[in-house]
C-alpha atoms as a PDB file:
ATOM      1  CA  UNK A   1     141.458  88.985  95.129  1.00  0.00           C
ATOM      2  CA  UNK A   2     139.447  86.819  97.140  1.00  0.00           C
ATOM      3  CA  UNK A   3     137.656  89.463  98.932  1.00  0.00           C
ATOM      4  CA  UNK A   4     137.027  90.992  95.596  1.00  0.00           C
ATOM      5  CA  UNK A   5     135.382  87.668  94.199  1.00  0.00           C
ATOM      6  CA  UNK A   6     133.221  87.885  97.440  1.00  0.00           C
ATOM      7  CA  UNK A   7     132.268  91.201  97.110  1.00  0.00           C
ATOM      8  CA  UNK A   8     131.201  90.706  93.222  1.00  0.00           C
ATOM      9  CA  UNK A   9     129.260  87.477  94.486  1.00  0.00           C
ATOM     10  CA  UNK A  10     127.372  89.190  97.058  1.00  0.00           C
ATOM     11  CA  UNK A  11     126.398  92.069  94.974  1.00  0.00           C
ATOM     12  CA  UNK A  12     125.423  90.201  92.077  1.00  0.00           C
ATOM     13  CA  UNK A  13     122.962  88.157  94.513  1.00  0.00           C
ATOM     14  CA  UNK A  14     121.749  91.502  96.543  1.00  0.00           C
ATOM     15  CA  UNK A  15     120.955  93.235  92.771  1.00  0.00           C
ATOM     16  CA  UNK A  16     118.996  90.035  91.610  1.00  0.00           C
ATOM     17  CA  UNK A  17     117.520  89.996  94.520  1.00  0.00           C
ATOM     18  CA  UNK A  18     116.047  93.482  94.047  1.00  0.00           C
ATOM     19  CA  UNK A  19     114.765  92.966  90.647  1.00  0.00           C
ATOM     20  CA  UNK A  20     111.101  93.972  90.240  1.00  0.00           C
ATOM     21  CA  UNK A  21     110.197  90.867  88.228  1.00  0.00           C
ATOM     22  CA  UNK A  22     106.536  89.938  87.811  1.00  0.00           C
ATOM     23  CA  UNK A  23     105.619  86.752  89.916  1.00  0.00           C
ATOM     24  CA  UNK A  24     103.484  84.453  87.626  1.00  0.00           C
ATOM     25  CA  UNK A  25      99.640  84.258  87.993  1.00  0.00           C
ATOM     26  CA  UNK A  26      99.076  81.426  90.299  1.00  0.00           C
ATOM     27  CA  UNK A  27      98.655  77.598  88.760  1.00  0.00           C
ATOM     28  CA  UNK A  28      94.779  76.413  89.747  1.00  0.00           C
ATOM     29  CA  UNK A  29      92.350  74.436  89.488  1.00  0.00           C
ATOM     30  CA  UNK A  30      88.791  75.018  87.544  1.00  0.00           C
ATOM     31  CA  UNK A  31      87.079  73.985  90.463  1.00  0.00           C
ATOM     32  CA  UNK A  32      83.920  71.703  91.342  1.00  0.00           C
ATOM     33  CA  UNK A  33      81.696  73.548  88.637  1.00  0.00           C
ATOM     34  CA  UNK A  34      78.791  72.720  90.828  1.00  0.00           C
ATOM     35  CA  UNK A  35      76.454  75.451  89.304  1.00  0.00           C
ATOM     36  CA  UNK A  36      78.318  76.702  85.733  1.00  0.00           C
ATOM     37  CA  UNK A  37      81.553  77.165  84.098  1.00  0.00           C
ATOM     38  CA  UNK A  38      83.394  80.554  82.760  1.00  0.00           C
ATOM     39  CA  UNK A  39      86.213  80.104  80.618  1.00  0.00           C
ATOM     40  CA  UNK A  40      88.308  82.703  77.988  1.00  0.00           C
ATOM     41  CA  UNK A  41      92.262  83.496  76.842  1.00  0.00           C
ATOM     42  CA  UNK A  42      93.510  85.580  79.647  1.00  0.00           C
ATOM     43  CA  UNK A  43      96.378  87.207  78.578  1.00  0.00           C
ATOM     44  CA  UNK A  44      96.285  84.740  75.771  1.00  0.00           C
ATOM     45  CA  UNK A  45      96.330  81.836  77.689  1.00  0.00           C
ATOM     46  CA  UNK A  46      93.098  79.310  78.303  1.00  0.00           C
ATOM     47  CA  UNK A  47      91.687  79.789  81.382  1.00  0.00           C
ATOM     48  CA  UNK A  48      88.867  78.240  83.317  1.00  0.00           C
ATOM     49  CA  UNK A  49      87.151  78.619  86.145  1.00  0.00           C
ATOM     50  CA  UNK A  50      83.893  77.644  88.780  1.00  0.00           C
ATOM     51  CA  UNK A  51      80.715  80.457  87.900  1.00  0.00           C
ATOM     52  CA  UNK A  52      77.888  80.941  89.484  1.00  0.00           C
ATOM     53  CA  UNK A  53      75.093  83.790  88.969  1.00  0.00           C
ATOM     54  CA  UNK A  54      73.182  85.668  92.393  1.00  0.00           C
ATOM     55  CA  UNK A  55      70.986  88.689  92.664  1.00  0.00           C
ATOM     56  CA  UNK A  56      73.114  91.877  93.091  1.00  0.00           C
ATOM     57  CA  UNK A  57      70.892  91.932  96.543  1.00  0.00           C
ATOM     58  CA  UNK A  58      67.530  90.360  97.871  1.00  0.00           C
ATOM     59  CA  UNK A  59      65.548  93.479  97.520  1.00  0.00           C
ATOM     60  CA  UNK A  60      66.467  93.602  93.184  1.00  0.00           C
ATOM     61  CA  UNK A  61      65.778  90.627  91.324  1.00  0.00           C
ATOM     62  CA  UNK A  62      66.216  92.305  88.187  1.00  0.00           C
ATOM     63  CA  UNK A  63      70.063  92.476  88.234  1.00  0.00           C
ATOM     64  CA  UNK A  64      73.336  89.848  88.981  1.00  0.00           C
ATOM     65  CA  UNK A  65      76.722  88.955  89.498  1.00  0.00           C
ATOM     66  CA  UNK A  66      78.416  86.576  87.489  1.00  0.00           C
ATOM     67  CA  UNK A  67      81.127  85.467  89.734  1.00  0.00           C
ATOM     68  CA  UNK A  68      83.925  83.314  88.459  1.00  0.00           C
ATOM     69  CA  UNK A  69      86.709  81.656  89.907  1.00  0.00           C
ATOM     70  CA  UNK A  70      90.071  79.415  90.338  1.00  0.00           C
ATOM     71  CA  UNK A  71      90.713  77.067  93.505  1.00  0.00           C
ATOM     72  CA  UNK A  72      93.406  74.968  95.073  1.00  0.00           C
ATOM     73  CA  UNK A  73      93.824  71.185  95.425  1.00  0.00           C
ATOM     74  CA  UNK A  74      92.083  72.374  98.590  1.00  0.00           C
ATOM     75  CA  UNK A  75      89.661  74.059  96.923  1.00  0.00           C
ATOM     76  CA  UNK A  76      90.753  77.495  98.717  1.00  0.00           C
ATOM     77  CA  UNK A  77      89.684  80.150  96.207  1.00  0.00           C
ATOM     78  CA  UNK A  78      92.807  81.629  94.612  1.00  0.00           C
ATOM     79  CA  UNK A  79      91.209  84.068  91.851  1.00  0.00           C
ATOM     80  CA  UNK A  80      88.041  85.840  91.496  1.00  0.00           C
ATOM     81  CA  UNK A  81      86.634  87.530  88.445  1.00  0.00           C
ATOM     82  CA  UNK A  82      83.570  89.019  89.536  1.00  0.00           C
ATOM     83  CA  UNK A  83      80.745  90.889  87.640  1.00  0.00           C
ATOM     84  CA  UNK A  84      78.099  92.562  89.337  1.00  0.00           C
ATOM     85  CA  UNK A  85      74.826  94.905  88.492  1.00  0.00           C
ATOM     86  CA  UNK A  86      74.148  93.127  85.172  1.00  0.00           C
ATOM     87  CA  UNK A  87      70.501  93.204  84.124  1.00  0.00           C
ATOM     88  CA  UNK A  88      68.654  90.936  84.117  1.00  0.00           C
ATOM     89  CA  UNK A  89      67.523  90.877  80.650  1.00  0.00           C
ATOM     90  CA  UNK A  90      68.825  89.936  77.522  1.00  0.00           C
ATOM     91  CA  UNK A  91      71.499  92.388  76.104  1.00  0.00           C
ATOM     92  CA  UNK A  92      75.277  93.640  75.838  1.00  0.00           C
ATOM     93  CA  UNK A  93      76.205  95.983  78.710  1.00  0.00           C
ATOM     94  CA  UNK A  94      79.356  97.752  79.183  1.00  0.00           C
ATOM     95  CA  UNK A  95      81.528  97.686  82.490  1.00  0.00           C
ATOM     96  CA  UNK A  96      82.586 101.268  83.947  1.00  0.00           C
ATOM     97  CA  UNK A  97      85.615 101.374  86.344  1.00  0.00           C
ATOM     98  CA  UNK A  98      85.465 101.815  90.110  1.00  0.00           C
ATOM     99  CA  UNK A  99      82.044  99.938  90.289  1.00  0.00           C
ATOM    100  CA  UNK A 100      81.970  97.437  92.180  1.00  0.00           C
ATOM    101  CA  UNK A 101      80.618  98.124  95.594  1.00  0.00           C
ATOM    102  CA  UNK A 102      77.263  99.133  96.419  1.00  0.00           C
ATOM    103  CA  UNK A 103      78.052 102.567  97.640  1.00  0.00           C
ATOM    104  CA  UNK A 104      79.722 103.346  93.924  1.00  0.00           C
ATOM    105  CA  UNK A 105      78.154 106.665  91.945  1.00  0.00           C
ATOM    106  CA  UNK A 106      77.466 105.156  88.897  1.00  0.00           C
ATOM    107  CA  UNK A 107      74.714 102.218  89.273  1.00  0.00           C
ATOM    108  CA  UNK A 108      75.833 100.397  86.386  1.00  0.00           C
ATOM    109  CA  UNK A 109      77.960  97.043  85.848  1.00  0.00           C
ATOM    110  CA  UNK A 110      81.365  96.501  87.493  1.00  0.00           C
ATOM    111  CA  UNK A 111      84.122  94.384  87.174  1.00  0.00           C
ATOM    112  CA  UNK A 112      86.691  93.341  89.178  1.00  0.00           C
ATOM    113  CA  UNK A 113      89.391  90.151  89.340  1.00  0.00           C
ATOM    114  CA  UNK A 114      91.177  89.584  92.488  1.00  0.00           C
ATOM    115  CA  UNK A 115      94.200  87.087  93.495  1.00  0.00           C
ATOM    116  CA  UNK A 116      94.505  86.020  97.087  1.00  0.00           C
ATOM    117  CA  UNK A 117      94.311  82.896  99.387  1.00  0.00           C
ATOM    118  CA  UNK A 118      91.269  81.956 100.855  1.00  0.00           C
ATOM    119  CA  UNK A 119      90.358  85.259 102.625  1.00  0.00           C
ATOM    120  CA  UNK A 120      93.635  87.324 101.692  1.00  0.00           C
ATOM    121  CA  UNK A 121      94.444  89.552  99.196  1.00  0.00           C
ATOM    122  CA  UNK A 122      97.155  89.806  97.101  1.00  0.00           C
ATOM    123  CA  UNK A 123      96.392  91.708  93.817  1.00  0.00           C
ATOM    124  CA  UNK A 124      93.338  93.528  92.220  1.00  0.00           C
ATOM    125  CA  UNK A 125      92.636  94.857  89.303  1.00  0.00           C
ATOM    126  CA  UNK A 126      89.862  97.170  88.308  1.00  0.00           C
ATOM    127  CA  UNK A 127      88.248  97.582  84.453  1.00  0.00           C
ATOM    128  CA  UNK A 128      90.870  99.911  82.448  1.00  0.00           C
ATOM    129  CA  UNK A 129      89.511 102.800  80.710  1.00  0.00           C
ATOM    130  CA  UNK A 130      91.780 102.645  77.610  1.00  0.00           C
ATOM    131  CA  UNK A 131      89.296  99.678  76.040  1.00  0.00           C
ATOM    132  CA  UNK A 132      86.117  98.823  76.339  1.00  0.00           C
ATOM    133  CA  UNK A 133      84.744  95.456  78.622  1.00  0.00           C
ATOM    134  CA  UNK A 134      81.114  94.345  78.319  1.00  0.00           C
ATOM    135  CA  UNK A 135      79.084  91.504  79.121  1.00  0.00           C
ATOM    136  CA  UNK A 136      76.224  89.878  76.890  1.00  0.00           C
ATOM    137  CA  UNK A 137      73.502  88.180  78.064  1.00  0.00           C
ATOM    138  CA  UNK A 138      72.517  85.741  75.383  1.00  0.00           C
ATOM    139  CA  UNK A 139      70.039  83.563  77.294  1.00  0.00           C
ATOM    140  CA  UNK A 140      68.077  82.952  80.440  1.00  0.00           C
ATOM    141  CA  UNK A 141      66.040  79.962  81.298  1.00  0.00           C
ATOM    142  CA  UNK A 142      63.245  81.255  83.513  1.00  0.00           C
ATOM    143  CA  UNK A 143      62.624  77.698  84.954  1.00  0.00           C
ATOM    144  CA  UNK A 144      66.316  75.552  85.135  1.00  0.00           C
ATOM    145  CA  UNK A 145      67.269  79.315  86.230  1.00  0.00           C
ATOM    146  CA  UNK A 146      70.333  78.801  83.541  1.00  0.00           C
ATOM    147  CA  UNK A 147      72.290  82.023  82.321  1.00  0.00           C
ATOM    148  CA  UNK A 148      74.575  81.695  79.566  1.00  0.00           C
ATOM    149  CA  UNK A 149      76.486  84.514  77.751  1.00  0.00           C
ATOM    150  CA  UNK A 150      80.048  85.961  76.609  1.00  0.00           C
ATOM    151  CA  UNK A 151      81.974  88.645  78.048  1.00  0.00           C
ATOM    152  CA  UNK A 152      85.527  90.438  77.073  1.00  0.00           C
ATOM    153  CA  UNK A 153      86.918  92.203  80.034  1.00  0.00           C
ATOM    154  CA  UNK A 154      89.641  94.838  80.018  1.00  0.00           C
ATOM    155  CA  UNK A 155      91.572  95.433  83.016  1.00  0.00           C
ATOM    156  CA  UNK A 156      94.429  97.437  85.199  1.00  0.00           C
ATOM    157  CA  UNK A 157      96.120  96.518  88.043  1.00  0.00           C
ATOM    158  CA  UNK A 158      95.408  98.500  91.572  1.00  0.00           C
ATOM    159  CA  UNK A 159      98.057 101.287  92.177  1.00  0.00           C
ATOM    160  CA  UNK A 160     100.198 100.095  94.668  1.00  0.00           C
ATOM    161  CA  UNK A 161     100.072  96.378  94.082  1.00  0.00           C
ATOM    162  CA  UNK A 162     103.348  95.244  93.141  1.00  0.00           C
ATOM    163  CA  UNK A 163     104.514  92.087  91.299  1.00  0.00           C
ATOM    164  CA  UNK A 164     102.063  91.227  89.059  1.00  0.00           C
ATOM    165  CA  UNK A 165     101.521  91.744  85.589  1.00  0.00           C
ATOM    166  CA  UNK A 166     100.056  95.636  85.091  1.00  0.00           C
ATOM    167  CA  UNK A 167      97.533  94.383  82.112  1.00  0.00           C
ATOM    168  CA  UNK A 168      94.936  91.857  82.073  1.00  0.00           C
ATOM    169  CA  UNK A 169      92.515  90.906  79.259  1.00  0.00           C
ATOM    170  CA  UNK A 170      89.771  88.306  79.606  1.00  0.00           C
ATOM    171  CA  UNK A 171      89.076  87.545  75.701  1.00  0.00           C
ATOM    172  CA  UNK A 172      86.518  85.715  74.052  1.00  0.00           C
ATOM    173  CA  UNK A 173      84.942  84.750  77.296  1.00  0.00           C
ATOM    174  CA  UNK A 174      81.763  82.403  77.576  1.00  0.00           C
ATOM    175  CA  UNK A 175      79.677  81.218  80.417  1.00  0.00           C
ATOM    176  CA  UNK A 176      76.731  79.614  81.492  1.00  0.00           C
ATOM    177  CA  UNK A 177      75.811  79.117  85.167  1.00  0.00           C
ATOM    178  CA  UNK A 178      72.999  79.147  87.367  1.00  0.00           C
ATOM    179  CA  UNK A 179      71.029  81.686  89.176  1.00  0.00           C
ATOM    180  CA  UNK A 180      71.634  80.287  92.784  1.00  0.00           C
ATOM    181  CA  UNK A 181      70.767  83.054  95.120  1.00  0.00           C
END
């Protein structure tokens, strides 16, 4: 009977063990805001993070990326939404998925939010097709070099990234940062 007990014990430990339970988004910190702010529900919850706005590249000054993101105590960057290829110009312009590196077929906005530590990575997910994610640019102050706007982002987890959540939305999103690059 004792062996028995064991036995249940041990299995009941090894099968929790193997449970394919999705670990929680990470806890964070806004970070230093030094040059703007991004917040919006993700998955319904508030979030906040650090933005900033560059130049796609130094050859086009007519497009950016809004880039967003969470830190540690440490301020180690633990999350990343990043936007790139958005014009320059005052308007609402719709992410397409697989986008976000330079070499992509389609020249138009990307998304992309990424969890990791420091300079690894963990998870990524990519804009999902099922719903549509846009950015607007409401305003840009030529001289303070200010950018402000909302954004509602859609997205699906990488294939083969396990233990995270398979959905994320970024809802009612707002942000105003500056053009520092």
């Amino acid at each position: 009977m004792k062996q028995f007990i064991i036995l249940s014990a041990a299995l009941i430990l090894f099968l929790n063990a193997c449970k394919k339970d999705s670990l929680p988004l990470p806890d964070y910190w806004k970070g230093p805001q030094t040059y703007g702010s991004a917040k919006c529900m993700r998955n319904s919850t508030m979030w906040e993070g650090s933005a900033l706005c560059a130049y796609n590249n130094f050859e086009d000054s007519t497009h950016f990326a809004l880039l967003a993101g969470t830190a540690d105590a440490d301020t180690v960057t633990l999350e990343s939404l990043g936007m790139v290829r958005i014009p320059l110009k005052l308007g609402t312009y719709k992410f397409f998925r697989n986008n976000v590196n330079a070499n992509s077929d389609n020249p138009g906005p990307g998304c992309r939010f990424w969890i990791g530590y420091y300079d690894e990575y963990d998870a990524s997910w990519d804009v999902a097709i099922n719903k549509e994610s846009s950015i607007t640019v409401e305003s840009y102050d030529t001289v303070s070099k200010i950018i402000k706007g909302r954004f509602d982002v859609y997205l699906v987890k990488d294939q083969g990234v396990i233990n995270y959540t398979d959905n994320l939305s970024f809802e009612g999103g707002t942000f105003e940062a500056k053009l520092a690059l």
